[in-house]
C-alpha atoms as a PDB file:
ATOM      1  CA  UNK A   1     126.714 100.589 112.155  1.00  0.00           C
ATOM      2  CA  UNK A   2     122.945  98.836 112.711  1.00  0.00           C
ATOM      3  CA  UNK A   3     122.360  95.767 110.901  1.00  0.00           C
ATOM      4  CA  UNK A   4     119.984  95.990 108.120  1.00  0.00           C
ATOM      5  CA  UNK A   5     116.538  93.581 109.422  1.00  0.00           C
ATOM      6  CA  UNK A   6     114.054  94.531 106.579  1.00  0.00           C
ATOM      7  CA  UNK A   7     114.654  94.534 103.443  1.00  0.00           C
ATOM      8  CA  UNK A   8     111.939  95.151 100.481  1.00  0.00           C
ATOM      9  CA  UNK A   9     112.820  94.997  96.952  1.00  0.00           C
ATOM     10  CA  UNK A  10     110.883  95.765  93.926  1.00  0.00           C
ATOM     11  CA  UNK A  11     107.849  94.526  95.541  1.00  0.00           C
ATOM     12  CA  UNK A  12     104.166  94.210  93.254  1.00  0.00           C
ATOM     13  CA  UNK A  13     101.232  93.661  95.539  1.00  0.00           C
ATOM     14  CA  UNK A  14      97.925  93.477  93.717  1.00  0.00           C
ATOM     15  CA  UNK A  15      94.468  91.651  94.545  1.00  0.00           C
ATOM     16  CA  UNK A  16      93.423  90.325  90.804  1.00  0.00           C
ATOM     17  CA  UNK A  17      93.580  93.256  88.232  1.00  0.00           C
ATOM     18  CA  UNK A  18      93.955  96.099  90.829  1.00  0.00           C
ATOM     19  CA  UNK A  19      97.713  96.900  91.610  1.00  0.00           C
ATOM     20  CA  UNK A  20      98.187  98.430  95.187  1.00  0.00           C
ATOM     21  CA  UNK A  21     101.492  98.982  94.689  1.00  0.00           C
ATOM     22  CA  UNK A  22     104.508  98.808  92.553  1.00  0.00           C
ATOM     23  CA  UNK A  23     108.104  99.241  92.524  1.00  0.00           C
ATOM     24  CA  UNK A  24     108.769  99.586  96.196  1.00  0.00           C
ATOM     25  CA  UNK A  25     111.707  99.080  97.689  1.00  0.00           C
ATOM     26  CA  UNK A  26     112.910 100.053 101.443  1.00  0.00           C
ATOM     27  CA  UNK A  27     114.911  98.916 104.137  1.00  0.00           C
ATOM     28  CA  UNK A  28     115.010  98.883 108.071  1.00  0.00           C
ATOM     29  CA  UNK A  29     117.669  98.744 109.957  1.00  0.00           C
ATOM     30  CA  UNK A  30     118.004  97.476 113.592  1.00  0.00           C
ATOM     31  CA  UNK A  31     116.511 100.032 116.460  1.00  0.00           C
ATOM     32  CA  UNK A  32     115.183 101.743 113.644  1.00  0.00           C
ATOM     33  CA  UNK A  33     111.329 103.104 114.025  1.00  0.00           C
ATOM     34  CA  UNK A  34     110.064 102.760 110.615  1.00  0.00           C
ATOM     35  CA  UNK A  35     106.671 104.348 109.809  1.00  0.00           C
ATOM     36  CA  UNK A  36     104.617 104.062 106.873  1.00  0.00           C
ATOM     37  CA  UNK A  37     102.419 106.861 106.528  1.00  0.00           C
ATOM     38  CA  UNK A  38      98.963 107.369 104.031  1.00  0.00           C
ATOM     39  CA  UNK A  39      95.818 108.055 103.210  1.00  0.00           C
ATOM     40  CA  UNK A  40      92.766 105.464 104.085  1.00  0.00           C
ATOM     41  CA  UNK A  41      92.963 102.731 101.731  1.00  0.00           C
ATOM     42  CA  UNK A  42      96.789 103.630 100.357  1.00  0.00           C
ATOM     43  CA  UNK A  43      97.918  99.804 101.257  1.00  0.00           C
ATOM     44  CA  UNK A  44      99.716 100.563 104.708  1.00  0.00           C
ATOM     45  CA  UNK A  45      97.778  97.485 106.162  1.00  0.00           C
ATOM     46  CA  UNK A  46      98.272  95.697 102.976  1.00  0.00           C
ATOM     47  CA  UNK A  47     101.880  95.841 103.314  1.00  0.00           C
ATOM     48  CA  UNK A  48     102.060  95.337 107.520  1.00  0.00           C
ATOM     49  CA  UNK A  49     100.179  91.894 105.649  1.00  0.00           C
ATOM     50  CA  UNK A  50     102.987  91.082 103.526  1.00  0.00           C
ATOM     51  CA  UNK A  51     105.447  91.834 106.329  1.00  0.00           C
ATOM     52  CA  UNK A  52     103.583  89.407 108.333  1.00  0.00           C
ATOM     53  CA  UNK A  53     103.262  86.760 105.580  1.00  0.00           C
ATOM     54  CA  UNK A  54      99.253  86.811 105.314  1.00  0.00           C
ATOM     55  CA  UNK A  55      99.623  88.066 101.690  1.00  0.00           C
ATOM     56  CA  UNK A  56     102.160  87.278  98.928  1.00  0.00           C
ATOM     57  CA  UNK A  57     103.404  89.856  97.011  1.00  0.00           C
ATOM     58  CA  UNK A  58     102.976  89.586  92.640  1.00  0.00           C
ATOM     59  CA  UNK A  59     106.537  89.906  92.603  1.00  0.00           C
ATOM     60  CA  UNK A  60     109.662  91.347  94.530  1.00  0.00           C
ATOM     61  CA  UNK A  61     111.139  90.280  97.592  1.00  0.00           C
ATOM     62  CA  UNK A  62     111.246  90.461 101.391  1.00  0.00           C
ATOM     63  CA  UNK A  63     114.083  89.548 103.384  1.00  0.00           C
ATOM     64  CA  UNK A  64     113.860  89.369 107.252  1.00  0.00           C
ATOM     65  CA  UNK A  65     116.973  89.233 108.855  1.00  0.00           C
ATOM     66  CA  UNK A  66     118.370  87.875 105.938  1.00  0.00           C
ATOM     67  CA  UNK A  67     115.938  85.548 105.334  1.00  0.00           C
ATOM     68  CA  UNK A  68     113.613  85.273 102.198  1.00  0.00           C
ATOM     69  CA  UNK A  69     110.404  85.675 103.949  1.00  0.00           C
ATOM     70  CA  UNK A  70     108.514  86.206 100.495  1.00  0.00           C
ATOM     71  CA  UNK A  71     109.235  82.890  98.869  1.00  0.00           C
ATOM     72  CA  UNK A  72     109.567  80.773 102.337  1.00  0.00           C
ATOM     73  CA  UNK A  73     107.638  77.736 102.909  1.00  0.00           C
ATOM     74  CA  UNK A  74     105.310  77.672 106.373  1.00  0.00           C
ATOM     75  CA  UNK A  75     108.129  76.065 108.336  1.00  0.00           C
ATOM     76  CA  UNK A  76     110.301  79.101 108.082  1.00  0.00           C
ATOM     77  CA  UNK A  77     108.392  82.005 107.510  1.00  0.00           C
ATOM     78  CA  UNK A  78     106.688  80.552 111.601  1.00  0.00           C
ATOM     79  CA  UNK A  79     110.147  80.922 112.461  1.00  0.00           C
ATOM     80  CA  UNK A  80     110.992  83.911 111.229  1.00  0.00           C
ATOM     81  CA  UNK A  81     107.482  85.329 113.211  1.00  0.00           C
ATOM     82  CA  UNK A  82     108.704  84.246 115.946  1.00  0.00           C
ATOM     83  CA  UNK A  83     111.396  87.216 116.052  1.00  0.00           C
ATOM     84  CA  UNK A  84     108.251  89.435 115.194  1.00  0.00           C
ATOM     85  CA  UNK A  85     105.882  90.483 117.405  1.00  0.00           C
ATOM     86  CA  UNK A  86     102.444  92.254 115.826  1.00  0.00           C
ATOM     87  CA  UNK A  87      99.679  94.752 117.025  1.00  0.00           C
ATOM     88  CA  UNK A  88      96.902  94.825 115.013  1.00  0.00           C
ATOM     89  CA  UNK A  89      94.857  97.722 114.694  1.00  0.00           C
ATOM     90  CA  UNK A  90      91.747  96.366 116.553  1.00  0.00           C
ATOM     91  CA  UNK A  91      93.852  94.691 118.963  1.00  0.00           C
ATOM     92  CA  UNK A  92      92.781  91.896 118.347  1.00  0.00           C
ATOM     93  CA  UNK A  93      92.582  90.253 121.839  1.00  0.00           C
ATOM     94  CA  UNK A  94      90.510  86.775 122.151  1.00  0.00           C
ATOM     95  CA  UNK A  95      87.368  87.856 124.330  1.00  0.00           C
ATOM     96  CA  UNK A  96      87.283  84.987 126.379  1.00  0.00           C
ATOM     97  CA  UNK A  97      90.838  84.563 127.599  1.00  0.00           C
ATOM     98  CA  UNK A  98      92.106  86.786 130.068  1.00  0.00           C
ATOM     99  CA  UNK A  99      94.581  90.063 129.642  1.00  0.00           C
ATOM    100  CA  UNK A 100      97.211  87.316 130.814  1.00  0.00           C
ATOM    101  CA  UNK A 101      95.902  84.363 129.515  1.00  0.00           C
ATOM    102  CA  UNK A 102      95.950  86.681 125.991  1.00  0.00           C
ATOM    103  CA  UNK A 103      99.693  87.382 126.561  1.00  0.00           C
ATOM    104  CA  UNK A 104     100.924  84.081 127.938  1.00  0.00           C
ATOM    105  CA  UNK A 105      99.341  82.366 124.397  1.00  0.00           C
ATOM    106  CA  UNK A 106     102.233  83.691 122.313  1.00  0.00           C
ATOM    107  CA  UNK A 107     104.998  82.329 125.329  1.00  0.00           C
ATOM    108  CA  UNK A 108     102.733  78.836 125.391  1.00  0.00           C
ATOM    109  CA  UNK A 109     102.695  78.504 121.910  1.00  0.00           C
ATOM    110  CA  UNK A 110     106.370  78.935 120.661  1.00  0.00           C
ATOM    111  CA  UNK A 111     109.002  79.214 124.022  1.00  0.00           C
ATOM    112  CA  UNK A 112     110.214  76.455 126.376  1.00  0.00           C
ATOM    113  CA  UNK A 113     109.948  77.920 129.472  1.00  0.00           C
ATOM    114  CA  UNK A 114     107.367  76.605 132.667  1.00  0.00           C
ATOM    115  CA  UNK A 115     104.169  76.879 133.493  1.00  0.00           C
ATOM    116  CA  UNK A 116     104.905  78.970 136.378  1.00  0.00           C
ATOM    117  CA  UNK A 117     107.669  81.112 134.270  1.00  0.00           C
ATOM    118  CA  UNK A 118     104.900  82.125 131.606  1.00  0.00           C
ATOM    119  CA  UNK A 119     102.777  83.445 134.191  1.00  0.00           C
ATOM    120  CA  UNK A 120     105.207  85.308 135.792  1.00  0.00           C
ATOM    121  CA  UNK A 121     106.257  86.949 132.105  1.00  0.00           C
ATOM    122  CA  UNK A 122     102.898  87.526 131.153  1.00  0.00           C
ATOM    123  CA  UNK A 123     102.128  89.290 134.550  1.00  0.00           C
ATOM    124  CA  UNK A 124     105.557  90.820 133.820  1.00  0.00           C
ATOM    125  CA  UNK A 125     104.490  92.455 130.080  1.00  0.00           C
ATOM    126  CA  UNK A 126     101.278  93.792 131.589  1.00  0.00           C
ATOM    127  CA  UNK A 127     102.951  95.521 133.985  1.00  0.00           C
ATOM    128  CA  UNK A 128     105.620  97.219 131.303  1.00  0.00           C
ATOM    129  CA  UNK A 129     102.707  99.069 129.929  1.00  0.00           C
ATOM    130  CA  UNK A 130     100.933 100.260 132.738  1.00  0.00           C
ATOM    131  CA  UNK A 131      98.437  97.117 133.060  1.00  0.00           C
ATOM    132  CA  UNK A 132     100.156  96.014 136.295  1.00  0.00           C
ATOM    133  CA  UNK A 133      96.409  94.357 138.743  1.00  0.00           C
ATOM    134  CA  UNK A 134      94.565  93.498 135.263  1.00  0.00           C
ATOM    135  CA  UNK A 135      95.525  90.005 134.978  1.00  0.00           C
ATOM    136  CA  UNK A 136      92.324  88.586 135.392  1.00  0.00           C
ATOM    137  CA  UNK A 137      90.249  91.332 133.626  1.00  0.00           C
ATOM    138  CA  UNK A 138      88.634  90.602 130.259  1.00  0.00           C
ATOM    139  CA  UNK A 139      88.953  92.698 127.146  1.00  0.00           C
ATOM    140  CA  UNK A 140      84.914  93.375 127.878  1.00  0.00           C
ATOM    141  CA  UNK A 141      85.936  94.790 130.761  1.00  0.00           C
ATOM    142  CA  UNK A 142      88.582  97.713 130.239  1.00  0.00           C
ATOM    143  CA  UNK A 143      88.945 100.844 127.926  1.00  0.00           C
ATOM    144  CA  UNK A 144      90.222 101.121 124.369  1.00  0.00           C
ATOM    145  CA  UNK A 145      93.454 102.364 125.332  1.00  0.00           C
ATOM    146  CA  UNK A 146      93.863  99.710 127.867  1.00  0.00           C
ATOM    147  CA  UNK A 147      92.899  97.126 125.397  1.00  0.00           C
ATOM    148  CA  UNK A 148      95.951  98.859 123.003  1.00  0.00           C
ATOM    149  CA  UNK A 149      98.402  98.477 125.433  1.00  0.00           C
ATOM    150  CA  UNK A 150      97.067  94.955 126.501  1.00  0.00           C
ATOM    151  CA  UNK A 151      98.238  94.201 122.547  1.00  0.00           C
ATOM    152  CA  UNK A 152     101.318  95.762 123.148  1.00  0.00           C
ATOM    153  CA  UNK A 153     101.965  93.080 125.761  1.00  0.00           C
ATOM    154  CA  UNK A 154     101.194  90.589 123.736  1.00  0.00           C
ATOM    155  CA  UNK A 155     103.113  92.140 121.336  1.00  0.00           C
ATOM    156  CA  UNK A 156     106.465  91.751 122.968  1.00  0.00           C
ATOM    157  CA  UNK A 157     105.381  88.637 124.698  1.00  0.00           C
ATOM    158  CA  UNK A 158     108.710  87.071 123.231  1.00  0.00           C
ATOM    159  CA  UNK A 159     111.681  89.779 123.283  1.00  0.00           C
ATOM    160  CA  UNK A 160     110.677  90.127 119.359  1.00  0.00           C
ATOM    161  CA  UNK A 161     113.309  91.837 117.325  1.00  0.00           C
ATOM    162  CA  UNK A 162     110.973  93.700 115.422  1.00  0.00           C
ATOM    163  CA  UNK A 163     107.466  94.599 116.452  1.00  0.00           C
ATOM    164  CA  UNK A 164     105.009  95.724 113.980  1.00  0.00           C
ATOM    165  CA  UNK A 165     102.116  97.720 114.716  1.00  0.00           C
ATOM    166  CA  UNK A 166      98.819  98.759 112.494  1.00  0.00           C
ATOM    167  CA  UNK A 167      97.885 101.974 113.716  1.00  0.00           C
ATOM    168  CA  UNK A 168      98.331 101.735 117.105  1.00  0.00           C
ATOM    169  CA  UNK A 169      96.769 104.735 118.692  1.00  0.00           C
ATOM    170  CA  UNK A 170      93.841 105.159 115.847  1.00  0.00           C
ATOM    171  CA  UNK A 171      90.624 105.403 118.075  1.00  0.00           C
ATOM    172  CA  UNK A 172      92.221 106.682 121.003  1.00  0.00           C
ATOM    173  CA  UNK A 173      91.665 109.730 123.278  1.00  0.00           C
ATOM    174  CA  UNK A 174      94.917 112.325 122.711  1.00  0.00           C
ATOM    175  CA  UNK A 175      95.823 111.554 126.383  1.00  0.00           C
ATOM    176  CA  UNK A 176      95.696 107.664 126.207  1.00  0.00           C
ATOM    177  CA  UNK A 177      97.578 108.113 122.522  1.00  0.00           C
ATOM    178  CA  UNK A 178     100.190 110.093 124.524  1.00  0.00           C
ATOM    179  CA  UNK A 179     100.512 107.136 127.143  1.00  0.00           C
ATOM    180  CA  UNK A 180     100.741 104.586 124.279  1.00  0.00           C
ATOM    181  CA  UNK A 181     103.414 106.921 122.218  1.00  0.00           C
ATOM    182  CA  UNK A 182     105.433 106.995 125.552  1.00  0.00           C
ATOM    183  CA  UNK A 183     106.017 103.651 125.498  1.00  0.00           C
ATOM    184  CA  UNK A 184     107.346 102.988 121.984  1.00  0.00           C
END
């Protein structure tokens, strides 16, 4: 049996007088590929938000392996991210690092290892989705879907446990959405 790693409970997100939601309540377990489909504007980025603690719910709760992530204080919920790797929708890459400089920031940032034995993992993630020669190249210079999968490095930069991604093919050609489908 897979161990429960999400779990969502009677959850309220509104912005002032406008409720998004109400009453929701699921759970993910581990290996699990949870997706939350809608309409433009239903709240699935609103709640990928929550999920990733950059908006508090009204009420209800949100437990990450276990965890309260809903009512945590910085300290923890940083911790709990740690476990969590995300792909925004955009990609969000920073324009004036590097493919590997973008993928090594998440290993410089919150693991122990080298120098040396961030480069090599960085180089290493690139390579797991097909990026394997773009080090050195800049977000300017490759395509949309190669800028997708770049997030997707970044994305699992860290072994996450659960990796969260906001539309992750939106924009993309149906052969580079195939690619990027492949390697979920």
């Amino acid at each position: 049996m897979s161990k429960e790693i999400i779990t969502v409970k009677n959850l309220r997100v509104a912005y002032g007088d406008f409720v998004l939601f109400d009453n929701i309540n699921f759970s993910v377990n581990e290996k699990d590929i949870f997706i939350i489909m809608g309409a433009s504007g239903c709240g699935k980025s609103s709640m990928l938000r929550v999920l990733t603690g950059l908006v508090t719910p009204v009420k209800g709760e949100v437990l990450i392996d276990g965890k309260d992530f809903s009512a945590a204080d910085e300290a923890l919920k940083n911790e709990i991210m740690k476990k969590c790797g995300v792909m925004y929708q955009s990609g969000a890459l920073f324009s004036s690092m590097t493919l590997k400089e973008n993928v090594a920031m998440p290993l410089e940032l919150y693991s122990s290892y080298t120098a040396a034995e961030i480069s090599e993992l960085a180089s290493y993630k690139l390579a797991l989705v097909g990026l394997g020669g773009f080090d050195d190249f800049y977000p300017s210079e490759i395509s949309g879907g190669m800028k997708k999968r770049a997030a997707l490095a970044r994305a699992l930069a860290l072994d996450p446990k659960i990796v969260y991604c906001d539309e992750p093919s939106a924009g993309l050609d149906p052969i580079s959405s195939k690619r990027l489908d492949d390697l979920f």
